[in-house]
C-alpha atoms as a PDB file:
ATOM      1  CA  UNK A   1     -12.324 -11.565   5.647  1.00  0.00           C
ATOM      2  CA  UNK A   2     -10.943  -8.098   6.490  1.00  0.00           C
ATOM      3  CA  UNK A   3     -12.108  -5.413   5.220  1.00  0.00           C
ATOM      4  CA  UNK A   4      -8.793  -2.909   4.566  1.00  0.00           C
ATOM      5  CA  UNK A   5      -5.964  -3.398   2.422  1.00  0.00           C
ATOM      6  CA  UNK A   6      -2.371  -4.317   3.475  1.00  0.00           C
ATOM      7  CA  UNK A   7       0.094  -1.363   2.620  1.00  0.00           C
ATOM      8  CA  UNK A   8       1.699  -4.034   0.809  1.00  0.00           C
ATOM      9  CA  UNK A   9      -1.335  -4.430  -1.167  1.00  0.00           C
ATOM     10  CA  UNK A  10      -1.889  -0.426  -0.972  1.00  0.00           C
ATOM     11  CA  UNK A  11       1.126  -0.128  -3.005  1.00  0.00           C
ATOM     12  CA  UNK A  12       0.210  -3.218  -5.771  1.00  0.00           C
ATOM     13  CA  UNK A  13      -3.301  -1.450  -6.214  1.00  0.00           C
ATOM     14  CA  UNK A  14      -1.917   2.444  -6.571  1.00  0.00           C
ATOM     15  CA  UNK A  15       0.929   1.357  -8.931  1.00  0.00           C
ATOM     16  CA  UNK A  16      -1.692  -0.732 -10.954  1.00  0.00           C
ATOM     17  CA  UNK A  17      -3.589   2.752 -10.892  1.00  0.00           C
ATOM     18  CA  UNK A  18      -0.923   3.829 -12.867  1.00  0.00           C
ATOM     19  CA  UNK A  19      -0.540   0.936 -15.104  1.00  0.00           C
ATOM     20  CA  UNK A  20      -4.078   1.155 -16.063  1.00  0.00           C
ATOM     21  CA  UNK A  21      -4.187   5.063 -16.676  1.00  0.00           C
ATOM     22  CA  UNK A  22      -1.108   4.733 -18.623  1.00  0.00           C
ATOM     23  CA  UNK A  23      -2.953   2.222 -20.988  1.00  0.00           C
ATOM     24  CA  UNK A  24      -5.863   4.563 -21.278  1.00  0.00           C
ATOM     25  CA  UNK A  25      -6.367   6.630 -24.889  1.00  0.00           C
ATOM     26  CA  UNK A  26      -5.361  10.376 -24.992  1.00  0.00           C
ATOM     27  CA  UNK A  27      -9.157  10.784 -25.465  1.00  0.00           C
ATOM     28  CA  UNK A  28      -9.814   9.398 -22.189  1.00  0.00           C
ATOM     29  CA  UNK A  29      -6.926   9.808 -19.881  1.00  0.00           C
ATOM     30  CA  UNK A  30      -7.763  13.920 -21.353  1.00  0.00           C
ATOM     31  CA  UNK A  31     -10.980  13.535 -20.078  1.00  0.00           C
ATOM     32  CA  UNK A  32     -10.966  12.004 -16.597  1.00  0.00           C
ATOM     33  CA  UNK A  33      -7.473  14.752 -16.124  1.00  0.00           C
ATOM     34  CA  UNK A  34      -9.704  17.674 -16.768  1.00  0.00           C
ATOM     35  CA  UNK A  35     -12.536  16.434 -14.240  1.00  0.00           C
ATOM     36  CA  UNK A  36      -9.612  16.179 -11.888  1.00  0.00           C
ATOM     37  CA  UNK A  37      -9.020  19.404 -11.469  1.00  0.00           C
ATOM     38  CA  UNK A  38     -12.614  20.423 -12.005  1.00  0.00           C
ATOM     39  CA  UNK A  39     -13.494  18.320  -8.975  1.00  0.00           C
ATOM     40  CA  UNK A  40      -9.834  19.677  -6.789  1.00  0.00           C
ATOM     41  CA  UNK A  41     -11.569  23.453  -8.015  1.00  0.00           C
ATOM     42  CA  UNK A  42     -15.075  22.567  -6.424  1.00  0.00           C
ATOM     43  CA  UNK A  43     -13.111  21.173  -3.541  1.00  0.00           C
ATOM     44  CA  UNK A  44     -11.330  25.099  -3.227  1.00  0.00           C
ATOM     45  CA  UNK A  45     -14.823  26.446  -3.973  1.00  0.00           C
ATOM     46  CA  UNK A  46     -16.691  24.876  -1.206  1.00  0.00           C
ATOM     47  CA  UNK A  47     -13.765  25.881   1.383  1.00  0.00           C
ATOM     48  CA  UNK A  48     -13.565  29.758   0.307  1.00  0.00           C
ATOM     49  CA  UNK A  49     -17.245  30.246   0.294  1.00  0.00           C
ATOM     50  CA  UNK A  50     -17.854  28.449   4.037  1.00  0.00           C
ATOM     51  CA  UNK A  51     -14.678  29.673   5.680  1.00  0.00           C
ATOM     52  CA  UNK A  52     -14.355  32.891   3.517  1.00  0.00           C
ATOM     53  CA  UNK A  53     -18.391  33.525   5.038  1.00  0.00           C
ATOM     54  CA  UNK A  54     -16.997  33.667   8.753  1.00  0.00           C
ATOM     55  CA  UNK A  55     -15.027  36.686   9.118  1.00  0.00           C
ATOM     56  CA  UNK A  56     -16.198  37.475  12.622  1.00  0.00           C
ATOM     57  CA  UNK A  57     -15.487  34.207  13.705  1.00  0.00           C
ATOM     58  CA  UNK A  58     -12.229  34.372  12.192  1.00  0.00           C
ATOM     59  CA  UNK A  59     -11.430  37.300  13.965  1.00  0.00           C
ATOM     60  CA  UNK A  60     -11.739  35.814  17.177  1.00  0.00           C
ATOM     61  CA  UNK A  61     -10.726  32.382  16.081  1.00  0.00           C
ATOM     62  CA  UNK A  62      -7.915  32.093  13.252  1.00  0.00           C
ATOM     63  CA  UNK A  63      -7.155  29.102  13.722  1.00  0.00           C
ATOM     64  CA  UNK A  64     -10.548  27.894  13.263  1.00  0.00           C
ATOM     65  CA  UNK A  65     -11.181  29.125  10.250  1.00  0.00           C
ATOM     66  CA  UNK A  66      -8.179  27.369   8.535  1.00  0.00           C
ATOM     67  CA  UNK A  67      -9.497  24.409  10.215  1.00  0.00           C
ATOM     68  CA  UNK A  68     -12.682  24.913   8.336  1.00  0.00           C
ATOM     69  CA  UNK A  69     -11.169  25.287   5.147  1.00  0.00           C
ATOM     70  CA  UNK A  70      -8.773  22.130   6.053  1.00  0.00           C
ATOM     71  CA  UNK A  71     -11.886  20.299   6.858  1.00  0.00           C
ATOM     72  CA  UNK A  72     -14.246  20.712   3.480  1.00  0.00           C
ATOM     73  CA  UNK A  73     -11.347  20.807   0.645  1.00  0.00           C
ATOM     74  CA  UNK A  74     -10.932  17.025   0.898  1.00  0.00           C
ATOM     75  CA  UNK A  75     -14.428  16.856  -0.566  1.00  0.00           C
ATOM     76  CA  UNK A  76     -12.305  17.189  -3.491  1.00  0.00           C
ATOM     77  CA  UNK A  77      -9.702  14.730  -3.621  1.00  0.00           C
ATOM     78  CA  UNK A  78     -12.428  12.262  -2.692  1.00  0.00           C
ATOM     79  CA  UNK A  79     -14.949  12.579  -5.409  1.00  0.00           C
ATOM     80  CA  UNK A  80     -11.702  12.338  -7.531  1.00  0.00           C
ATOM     81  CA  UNK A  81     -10.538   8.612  -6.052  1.00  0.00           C
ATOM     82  CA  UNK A  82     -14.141   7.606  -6.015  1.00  0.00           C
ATOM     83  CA  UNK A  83     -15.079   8.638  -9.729  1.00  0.00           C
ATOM     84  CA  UNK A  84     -11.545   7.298 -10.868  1.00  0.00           C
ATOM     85  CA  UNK A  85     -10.550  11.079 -12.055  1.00  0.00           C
ATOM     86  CA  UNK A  86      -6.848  12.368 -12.561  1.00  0.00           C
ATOM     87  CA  UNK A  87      -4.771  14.454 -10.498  1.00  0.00           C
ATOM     88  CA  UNK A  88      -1.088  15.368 -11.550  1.00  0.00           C
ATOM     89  CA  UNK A  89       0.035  15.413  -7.536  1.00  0.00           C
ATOM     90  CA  UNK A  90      -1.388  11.598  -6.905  1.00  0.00           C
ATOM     91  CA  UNK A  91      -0.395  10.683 -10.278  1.00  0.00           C
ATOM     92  CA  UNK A  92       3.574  11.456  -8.872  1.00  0.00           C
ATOM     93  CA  UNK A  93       2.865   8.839  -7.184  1.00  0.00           C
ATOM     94  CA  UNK A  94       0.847   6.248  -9.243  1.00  0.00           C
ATOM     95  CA  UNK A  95       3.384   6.910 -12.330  1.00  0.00           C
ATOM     96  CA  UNK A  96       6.583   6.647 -10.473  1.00  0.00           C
ATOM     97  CA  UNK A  97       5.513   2.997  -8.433  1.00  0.00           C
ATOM     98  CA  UNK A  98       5.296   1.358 -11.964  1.00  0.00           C
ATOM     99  CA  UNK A  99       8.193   3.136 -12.920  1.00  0.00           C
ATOM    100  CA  UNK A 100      10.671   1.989 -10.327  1.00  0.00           C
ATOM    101  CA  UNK A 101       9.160  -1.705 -10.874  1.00  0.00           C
ATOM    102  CA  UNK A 102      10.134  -1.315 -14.483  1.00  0.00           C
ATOM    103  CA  UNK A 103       6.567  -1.471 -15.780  1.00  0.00           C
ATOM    104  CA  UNK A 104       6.349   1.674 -17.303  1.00  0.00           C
ATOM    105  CA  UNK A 105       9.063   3.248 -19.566  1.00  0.00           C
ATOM    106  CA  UNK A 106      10.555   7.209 -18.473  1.00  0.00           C
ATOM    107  CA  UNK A 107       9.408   8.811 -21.332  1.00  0.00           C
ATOM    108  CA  UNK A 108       5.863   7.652 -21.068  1.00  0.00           C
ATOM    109  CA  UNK A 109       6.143   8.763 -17.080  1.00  0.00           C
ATOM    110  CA  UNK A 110       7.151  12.382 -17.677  1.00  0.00           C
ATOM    111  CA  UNK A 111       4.821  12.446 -20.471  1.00  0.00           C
ATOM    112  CA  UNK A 112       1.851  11.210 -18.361  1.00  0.00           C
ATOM    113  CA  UNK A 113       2.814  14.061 -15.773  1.00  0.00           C
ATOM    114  CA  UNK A 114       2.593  16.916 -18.547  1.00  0.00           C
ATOM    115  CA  UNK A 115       0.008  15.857 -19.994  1.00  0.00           C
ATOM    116  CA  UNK A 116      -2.280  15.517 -16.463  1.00  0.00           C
ATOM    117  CA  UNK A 117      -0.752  18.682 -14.994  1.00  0.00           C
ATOM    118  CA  UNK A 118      -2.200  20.737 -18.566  1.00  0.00           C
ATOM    119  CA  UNK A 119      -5.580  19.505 -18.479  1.00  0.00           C
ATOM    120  CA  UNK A 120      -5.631  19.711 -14.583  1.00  0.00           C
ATOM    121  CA  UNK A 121      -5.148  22.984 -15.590  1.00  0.00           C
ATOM    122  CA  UNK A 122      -7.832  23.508 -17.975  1.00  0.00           C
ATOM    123  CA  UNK A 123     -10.468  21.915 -15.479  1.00  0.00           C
ATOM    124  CA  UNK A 124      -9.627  23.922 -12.367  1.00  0.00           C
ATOM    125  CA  UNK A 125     -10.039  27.128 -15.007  1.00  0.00           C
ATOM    126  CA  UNK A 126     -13.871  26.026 -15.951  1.00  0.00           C
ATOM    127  CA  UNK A 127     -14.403  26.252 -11.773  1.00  0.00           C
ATOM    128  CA  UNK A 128     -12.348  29.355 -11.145  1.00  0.00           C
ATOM    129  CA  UNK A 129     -13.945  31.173 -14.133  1.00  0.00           C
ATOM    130  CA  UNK A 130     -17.372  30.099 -15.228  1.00  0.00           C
ATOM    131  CA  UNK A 131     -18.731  28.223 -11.739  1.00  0.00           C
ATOM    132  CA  UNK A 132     -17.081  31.054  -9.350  1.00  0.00           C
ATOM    133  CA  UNK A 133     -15.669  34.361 -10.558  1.00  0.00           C
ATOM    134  CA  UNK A 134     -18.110  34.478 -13.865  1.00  0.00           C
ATOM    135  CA  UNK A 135     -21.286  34.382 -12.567  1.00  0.00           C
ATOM    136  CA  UNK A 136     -20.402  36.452  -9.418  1.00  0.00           C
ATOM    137  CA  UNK A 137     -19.496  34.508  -6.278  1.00  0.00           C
ATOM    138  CA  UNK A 138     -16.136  36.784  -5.869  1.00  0.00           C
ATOM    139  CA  UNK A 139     -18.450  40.129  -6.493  1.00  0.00           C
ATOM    140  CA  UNK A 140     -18.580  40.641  -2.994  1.00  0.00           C
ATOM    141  CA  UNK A 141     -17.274  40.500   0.902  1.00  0.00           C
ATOM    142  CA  UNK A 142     -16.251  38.736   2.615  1.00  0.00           C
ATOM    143  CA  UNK A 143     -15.839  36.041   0.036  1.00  0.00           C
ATOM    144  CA  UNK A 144     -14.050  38.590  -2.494  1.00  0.00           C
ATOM    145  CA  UNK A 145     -11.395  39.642   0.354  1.00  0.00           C
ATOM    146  CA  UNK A 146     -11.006  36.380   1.779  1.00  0.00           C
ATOM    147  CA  UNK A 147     -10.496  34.968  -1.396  1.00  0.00           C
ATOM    148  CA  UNK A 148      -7.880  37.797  -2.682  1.00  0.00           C
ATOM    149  CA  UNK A 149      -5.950  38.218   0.679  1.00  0.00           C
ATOM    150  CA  UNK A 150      -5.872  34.204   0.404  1.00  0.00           C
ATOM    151  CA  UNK A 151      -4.297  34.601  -2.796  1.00  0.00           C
ATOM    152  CA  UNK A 152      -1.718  37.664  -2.395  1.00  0.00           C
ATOM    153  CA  UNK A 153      -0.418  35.537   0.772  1.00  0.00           C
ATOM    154  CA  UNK A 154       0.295  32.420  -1.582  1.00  0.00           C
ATOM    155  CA  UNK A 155       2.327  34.488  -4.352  1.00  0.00           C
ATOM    156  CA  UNK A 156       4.416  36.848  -1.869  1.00  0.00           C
ATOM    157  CA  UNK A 157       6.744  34.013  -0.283  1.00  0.00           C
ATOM    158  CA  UNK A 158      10.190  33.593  -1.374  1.00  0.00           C
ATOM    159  CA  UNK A 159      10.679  30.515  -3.923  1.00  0.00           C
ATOM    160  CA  UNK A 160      12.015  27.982  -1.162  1.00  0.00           C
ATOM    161  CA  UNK A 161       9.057  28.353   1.354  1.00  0.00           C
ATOM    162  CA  UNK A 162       6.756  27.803  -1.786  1.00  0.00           C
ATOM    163  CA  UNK A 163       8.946  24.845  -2.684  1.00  0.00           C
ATOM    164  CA  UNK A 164       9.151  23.053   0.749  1.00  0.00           C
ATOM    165  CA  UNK A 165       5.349  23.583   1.549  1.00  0.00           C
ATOM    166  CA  UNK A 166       4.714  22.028  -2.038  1.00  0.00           C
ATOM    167  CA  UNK A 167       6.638  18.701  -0.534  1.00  0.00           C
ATOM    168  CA  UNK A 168       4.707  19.012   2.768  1.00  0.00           C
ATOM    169  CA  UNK A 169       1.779  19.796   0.463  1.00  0.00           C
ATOM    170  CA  UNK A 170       1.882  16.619  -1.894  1.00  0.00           C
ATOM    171  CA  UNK A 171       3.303  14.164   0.786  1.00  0.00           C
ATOM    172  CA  UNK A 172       0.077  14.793   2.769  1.00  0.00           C
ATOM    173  CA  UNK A 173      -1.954  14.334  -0.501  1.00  0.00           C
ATOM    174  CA  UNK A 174      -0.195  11.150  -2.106  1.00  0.00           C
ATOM    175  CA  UNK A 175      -0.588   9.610   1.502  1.00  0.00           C
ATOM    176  CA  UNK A 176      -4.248  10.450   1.672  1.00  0.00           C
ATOM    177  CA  UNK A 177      -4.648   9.034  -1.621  1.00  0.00           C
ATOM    178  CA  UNK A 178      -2.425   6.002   0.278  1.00  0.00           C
ATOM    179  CA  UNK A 179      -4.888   6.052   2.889  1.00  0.00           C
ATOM    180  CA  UNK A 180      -7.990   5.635   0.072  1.00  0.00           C
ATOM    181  CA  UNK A 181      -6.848   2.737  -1.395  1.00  0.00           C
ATOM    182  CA  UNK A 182      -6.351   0.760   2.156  1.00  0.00           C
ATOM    183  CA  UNK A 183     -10.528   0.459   2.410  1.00  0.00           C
ATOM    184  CA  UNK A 184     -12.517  -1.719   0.977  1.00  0.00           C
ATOM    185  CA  UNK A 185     -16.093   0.655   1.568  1.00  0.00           C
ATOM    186  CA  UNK A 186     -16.954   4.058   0.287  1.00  0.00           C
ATOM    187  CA  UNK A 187     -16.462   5.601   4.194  1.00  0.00           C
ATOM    188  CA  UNK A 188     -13.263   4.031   4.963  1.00  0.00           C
ATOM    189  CA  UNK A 189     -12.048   5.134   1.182  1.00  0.00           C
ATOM    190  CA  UNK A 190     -13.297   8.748   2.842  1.00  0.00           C
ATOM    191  CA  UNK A 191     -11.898   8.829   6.129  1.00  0.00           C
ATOM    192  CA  UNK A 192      -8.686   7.744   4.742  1.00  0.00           C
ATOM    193  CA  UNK A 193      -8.425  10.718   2.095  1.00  0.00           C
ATOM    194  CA  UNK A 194      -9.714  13.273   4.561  1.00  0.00           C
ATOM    195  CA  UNK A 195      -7.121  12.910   7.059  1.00  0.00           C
ATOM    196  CA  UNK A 196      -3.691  13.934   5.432  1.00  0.00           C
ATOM    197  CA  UNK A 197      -5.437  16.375   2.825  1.00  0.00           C
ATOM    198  CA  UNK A 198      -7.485  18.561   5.847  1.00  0.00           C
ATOM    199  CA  UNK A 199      -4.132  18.536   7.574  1.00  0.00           C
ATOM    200  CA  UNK A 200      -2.483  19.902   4.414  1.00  0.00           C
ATOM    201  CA  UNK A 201      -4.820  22.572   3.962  1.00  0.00           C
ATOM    202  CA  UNK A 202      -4.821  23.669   7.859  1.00  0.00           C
ATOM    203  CA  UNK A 203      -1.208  23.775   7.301  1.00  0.00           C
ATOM    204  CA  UNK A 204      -1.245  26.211   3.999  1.00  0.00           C
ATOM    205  CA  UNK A 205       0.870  24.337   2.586  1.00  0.00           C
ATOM    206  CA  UNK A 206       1.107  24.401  -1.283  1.00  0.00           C
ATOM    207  CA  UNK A 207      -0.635  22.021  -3.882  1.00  0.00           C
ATOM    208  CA  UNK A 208      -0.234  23.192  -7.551  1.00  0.00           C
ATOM    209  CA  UNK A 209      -3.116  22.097  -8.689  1.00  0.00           C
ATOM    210  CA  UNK A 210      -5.369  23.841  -5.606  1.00  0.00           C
ATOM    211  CA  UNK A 211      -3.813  27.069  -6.541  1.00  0.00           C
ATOM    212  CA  UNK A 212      -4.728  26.421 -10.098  1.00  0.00           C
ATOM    213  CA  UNK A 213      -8.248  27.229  -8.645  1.00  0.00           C
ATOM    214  CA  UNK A 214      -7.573  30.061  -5.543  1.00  0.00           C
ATOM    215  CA  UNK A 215      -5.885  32.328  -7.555  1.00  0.00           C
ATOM    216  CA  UNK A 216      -6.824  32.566 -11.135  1.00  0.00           C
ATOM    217  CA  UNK A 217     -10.347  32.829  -9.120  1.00  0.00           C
ATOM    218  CA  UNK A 218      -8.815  35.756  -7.264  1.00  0.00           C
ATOM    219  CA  UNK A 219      -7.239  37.524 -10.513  1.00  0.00           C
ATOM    220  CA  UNK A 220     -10.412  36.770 -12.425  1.00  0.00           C
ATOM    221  CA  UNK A 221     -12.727  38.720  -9.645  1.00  0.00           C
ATOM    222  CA  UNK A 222     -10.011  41.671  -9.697  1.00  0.00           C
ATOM    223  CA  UNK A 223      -7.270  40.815  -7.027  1.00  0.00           C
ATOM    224  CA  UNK A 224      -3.783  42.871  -7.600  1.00  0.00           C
ATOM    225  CA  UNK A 225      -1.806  39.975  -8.813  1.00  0.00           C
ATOM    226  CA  UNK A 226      -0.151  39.135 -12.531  1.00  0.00           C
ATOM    227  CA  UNK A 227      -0.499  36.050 -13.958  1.00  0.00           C
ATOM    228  CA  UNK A 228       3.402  36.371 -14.058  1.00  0.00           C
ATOM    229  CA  UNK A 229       4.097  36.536 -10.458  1.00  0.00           C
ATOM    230  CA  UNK A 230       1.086  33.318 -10.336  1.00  0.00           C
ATOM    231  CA  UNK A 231       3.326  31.352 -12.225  1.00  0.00           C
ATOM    232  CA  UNK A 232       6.972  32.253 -11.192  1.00  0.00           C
ATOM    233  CA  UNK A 233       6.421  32.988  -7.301  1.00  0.00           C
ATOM    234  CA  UNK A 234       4.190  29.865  -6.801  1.00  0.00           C
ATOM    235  CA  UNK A 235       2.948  27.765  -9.324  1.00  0.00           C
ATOM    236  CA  UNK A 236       6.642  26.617 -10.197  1.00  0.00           C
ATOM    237  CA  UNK A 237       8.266  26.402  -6.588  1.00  0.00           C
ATOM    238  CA  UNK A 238       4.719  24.454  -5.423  1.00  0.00           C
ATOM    239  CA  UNK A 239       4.903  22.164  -9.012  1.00  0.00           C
ATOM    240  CA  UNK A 240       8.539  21.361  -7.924  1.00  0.00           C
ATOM    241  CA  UNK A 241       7.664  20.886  -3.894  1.00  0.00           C
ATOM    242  CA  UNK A 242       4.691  18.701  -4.817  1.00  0.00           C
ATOM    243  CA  UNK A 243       7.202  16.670  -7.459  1.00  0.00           C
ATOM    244  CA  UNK A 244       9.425  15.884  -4.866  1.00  0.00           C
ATOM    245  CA  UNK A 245       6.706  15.176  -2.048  1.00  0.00           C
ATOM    246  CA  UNK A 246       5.121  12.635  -4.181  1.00  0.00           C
ATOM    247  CA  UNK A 247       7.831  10.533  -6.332  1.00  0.00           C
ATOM    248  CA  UNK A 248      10.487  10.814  -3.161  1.00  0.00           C
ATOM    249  CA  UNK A 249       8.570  10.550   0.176  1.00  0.00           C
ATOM    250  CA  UNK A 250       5.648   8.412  -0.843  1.00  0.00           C
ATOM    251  CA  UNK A 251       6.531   6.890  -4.171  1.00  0.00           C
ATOM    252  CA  UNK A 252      10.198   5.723  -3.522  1.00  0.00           C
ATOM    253  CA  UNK A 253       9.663   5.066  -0.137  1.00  0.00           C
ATOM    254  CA  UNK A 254       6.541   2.775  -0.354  1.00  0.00           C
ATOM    255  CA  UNK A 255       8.274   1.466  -3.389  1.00  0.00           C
ATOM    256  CA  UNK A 256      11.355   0.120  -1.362  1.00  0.00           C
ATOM    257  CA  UNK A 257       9.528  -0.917   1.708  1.00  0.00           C
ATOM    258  CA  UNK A 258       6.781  -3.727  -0.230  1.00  0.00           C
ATOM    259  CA  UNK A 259       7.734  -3.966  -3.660  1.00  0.00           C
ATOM    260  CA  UNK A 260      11.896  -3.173  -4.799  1.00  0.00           C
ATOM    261  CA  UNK A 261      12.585  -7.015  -5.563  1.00  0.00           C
ATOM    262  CA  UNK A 262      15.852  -8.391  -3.674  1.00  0.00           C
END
């Protein structure tokens, strides 16, 4: 008996992901969405304090250090498939699967999204604030300029570079997430996630979510940015990139290639 999943049968399983979180109570679905973006936060955590702790080596070697970061944020995303938490980004593609096979009504869809992007929200905040900035990991260097020129970089690009690296951004995760649900073990399930989502993060590109974490962490521990120019020069264009990268290019696609009925 093999021991991965078809991508036909990758793309039954993720939109039945979606059937079954759709079918959850408010209660519940609000739960498991918060611990999503707690567990995305600890994800961001773990990267700024390892890479963020290297800045000779980073000196020397740039493009290491992104590779560092690249390489422990997928802890993340993976304690979030294997604990069955909620993440708006995968979710784009979970909701819109059922959606296209006429199992799951608009409104509920765009109402599913909201509702996972806010309390993604409000989890990534109880990392950035009380588990990071409010007892004191930001207090000092390296971590506290890594960490702050980390997040002035992400809110001084122009609206369309945020937007296409949220597509980039979110194609990379939804496939990881992909990736996940074609093992049948814990390390396959792994691999599979950590593959797409290191490459995201060695890329900087842009996940919504992610940045929920780096920089209300950074404006928490006193970095020179508004909450304004958070919201309107990245969280939007990234929200927008990462909408695109995950309904279009993984949910549509995968949609049409195993499952649109003739």
């Amino acid at each position: 008996m093999k021991n991965y999943n078809t991508p036909k049968e990758i793309t039954v399983e993720f939109a039945n992901s979606g059937i079954y979180k759709s079918n959850l109570p408010l209660s519940k679905f609000s739960l498991i969405a918060i611990l999503g973006g707690v567990f995305i936060a600890f994800g961001g955590l773990l990267s700024v304090m390892v890479a963020g702790g290297m800045p000779g080596a980073g000196a020397e070697n740039p493009g290491l250090i992104k590779f560092i970061a690249g390489a422990l944020f997928p802890v993340g995303l993976i304690i979030v498939s294997i604990t069955g938490a909620d993440l708006f980004t995968s979710d784009c593609t979970a909701f819109t699967l059922p959606l296209l096979e006429r199992r799951l009504k608009a409104f509920t869809f765009v109402k599913l999204l909201i509702l996972s992007y806010l309390f993604n929200f409000i989890g990534s905040q109880v990392v950035a604030y009380l588990l990071s900035s409010g007892i004191g990991l930001f207090d000092k260097d390296p971590w506290q300029h890594y960490l702050h020129h980390y997040a002035e970089v992400k809110v001084n690009q122009d609206f369309m570079t945020v937007f296409i690296k949220g597509i980039g951004a979110n194609w990379l995760v939804c496939l990881g997430m992909w990736m996940g649900y074609a093992a049948k073990d814990i390390i396959g399930k792994c691999i599979g996630i950590w593959i797409p989502v290191m490459l995201f993060v060695t890329l900087g590109y842009e996940h919504s979510i992610a940045n929920m974490f780096f920089i209300p962490a950074a404006i928490y521990s006193g970095a020179d940015i508004l909450w304004s120019d958070f919201i309107l020069q990245n969280l939007i264009p990234a929200t927008l990139g990462n909408l695109i990268g995950g309904v279009v290019l993984v949910g549509c696609v995968y949609w049409y290639l195993y499952t649109r009925e003739k």
